[in-house]
N, C-alpha and C. Protein backbone atom coordinates (compact mmCIF):
# COMPACT_ATOMS: atom_id res chain seq x y z
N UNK A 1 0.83 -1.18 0.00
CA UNK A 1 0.00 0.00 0.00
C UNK A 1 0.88 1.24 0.00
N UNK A 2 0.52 2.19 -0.35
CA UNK A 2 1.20 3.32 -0.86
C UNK A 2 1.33 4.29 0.96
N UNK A 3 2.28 5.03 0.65
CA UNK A 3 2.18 5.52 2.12
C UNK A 3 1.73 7.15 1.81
N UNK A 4 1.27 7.91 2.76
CA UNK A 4 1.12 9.14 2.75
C UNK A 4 2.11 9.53 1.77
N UNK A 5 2.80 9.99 1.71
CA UNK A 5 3.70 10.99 1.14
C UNK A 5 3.94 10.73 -0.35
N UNK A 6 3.70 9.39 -1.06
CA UNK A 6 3.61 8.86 -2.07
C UNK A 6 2.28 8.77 -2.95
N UNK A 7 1.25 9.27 -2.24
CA UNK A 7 -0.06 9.54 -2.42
C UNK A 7 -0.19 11.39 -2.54
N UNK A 8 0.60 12.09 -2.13
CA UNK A 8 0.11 13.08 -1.55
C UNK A 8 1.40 13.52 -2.56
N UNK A 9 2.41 13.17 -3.30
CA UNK A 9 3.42 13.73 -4.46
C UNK A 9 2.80 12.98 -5.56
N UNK A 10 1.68 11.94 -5.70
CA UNK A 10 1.03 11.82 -7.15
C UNK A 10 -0.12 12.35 -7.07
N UNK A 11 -0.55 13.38 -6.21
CA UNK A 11 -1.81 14.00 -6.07
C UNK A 11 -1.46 15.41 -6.64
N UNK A 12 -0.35 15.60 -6.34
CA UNK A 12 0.91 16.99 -6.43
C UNK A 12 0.66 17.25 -8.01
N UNK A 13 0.86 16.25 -8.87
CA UNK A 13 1.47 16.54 -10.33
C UNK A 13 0.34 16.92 -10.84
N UNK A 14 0.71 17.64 -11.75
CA UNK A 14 0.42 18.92 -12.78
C UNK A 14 -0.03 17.65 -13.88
N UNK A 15 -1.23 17.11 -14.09
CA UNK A 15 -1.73 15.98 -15.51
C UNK A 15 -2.38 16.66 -16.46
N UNK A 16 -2.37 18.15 -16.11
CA UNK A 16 -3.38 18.88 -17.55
C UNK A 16 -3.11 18.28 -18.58
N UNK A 17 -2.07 18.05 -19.06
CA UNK A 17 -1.58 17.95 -20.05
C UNK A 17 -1.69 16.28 -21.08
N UNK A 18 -1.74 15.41 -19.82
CA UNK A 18 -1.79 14.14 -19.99
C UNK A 18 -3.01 13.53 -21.41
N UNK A 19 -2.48 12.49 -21.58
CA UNK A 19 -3.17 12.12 -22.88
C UNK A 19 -4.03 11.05 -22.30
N UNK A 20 -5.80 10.88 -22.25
CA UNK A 20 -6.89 10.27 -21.45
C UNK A 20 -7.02 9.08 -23.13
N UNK A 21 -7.12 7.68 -22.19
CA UNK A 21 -7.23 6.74 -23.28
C UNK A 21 -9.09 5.92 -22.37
N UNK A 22 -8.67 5.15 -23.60
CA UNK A 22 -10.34 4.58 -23.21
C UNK A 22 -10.72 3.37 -23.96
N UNK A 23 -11.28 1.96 -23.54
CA UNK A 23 -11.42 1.13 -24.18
C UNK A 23 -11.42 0.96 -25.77
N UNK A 24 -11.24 0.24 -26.51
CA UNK A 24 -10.86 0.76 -28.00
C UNK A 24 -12.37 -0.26 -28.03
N UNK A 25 -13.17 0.73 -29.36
CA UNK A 25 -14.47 0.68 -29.90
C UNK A 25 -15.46 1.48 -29.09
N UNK A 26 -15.11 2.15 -28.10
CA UNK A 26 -15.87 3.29 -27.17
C UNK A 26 -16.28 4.53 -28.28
N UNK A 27 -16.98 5.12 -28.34
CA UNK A 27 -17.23 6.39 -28.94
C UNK A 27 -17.49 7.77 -27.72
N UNK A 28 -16.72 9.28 -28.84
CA UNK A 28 -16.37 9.80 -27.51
C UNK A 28 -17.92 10.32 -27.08
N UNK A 29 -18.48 9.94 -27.34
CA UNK A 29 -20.02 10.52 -26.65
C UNK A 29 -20.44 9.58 -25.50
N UNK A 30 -19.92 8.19 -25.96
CA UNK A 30 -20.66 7.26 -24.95
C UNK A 30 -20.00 7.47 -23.63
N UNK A 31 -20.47 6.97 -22.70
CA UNK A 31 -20.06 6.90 -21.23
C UNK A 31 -18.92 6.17 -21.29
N UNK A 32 -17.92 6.11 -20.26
CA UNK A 32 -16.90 4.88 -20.77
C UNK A 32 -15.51 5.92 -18.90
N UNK A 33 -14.96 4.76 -18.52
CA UNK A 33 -13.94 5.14 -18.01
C UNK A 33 -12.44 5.68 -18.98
N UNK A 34 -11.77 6.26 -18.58
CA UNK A 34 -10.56 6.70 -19.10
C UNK A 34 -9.45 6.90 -18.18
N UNK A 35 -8.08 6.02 -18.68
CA UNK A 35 -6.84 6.47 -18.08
C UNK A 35 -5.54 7.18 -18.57
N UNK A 36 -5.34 7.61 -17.99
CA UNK A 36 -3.67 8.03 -18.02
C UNK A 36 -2.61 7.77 -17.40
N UNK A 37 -1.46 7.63 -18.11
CA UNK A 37 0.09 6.73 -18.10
C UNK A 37 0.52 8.27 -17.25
N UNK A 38 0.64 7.83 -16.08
CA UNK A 38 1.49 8.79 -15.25
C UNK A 38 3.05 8.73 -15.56
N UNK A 39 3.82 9.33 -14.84
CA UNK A 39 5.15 8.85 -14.29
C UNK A 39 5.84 7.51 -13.27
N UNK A 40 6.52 6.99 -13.03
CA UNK A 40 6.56 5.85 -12.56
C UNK A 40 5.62 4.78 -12.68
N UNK A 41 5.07 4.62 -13.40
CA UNK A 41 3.97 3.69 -13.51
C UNK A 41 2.60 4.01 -13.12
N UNK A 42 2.42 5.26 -12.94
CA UNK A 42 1.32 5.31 -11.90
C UNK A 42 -0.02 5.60 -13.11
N UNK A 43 -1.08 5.63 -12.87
CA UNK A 43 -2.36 5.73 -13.44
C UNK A 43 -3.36 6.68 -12.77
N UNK A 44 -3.63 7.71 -13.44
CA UNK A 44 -4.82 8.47 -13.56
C UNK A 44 -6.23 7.41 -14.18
N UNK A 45 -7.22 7.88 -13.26
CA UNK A 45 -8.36 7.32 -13.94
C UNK A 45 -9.78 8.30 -13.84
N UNK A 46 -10.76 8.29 -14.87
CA UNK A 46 -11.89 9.46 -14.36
C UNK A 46 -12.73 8.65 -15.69
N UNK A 47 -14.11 9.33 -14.96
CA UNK A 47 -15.31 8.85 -15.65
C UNK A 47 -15.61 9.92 -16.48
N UNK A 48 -16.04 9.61 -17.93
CA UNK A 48 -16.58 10.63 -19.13
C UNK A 48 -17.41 11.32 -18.72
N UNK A 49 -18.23 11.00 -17.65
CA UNK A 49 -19.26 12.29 -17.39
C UNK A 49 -19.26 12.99 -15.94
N UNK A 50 -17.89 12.66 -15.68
CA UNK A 50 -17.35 13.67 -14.28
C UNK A 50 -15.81 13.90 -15.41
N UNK A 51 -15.12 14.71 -15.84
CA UNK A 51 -13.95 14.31 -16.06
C UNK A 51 -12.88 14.95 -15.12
N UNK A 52 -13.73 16.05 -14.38
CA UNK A 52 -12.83 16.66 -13.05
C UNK A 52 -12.36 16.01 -12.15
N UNK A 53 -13.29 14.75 -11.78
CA UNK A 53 -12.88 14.07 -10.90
C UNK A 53 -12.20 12.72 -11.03
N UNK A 54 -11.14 12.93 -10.56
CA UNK A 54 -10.30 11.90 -10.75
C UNK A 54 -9.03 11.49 -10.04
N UNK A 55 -9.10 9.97 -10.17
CA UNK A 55 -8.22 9.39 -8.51
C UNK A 55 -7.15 8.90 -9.24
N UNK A 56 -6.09 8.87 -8.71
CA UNK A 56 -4.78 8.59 -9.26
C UNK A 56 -4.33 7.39 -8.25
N UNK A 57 -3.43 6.30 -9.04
CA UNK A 57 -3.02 5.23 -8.44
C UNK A 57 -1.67 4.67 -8.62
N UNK A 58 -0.77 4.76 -7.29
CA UNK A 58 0.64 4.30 -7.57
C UNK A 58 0.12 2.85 -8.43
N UNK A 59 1.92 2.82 -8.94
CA UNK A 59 1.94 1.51 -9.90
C UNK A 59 1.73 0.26 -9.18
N UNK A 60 1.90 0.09 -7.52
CA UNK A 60 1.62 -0.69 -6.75
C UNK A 60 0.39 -1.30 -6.96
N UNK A 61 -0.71 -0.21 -6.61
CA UNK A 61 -2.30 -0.20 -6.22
C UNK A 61 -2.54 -0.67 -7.96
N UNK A 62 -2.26 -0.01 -9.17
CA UNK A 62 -3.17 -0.12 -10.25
C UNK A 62 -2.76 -2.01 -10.65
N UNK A 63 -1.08 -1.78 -10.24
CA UNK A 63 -1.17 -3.59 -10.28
C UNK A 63 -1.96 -4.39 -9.76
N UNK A 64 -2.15 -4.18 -8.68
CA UNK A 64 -3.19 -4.94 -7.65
C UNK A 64 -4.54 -5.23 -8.21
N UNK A 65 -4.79 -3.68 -8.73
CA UNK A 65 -6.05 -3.43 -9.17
C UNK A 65 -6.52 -4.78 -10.38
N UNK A 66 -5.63 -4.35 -11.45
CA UNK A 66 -5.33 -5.00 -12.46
C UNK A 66 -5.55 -6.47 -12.34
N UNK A 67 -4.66 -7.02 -11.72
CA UNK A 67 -4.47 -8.15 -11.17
C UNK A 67 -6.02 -8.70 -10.45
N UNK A 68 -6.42 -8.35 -9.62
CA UNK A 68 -7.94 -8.37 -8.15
C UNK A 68 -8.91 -8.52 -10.02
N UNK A 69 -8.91 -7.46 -10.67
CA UNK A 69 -10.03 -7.73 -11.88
C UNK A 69 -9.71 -9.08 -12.87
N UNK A 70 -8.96 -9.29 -13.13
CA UNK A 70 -8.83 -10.55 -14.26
C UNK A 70 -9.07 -11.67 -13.03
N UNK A 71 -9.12 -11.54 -12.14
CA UNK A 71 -9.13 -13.11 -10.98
C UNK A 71 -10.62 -12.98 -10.58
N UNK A 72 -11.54 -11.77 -11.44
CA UNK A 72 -12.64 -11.43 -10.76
C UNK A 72 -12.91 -11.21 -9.61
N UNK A 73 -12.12 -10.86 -9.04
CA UNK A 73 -12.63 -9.97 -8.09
C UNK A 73 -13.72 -9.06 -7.82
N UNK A 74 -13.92 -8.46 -8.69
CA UNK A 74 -14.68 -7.15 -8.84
C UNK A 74 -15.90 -7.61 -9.83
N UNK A 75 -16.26 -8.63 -10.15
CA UNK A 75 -17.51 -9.11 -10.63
C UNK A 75 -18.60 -8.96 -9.93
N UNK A 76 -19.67 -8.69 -10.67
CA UNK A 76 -21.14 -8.12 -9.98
C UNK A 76 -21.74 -9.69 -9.79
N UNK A 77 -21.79 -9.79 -9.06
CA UNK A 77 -22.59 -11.39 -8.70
C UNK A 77 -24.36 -11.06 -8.81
């Protein structure tokens, strides 16, 4: 798990600029999540119809993440 200070310097960075990707065959009208390739591995993520809001994840957590979803984890039962 990420500690304070490693959370709180990828909260820090400046992503205006960052390039937002999104499942391929999505259209940009439809609803759809989107990420961005931080620095060190890390991942920006935000929903098409909030795009202000958005949570960023060391390369630790998005592995995990990554990982917890293909083992289903996160399946809607």
């Amino acid at each position: 798990m990420a500690d304070a200070h490693e959370k709180d310097a990828l909260y820090a960075l400046d992503i205006s600029g960052v390039e937002w990707i999104s499942a391929p065959g999505t259209e940009e009208h439809e609803e759809r999540v989107e990420i961005a390739h931080l620095p060190d591995g890390a991942v920006a993520m935000r929903s098409s119809l909030d795009p202000q809001t958005v949570l960023r994840y060391t390369e630790a957590e998005w592995t995990a993440f990554v990982l917890g979803a293909r083992d289903g984890e996160f399946d809607l039962r």
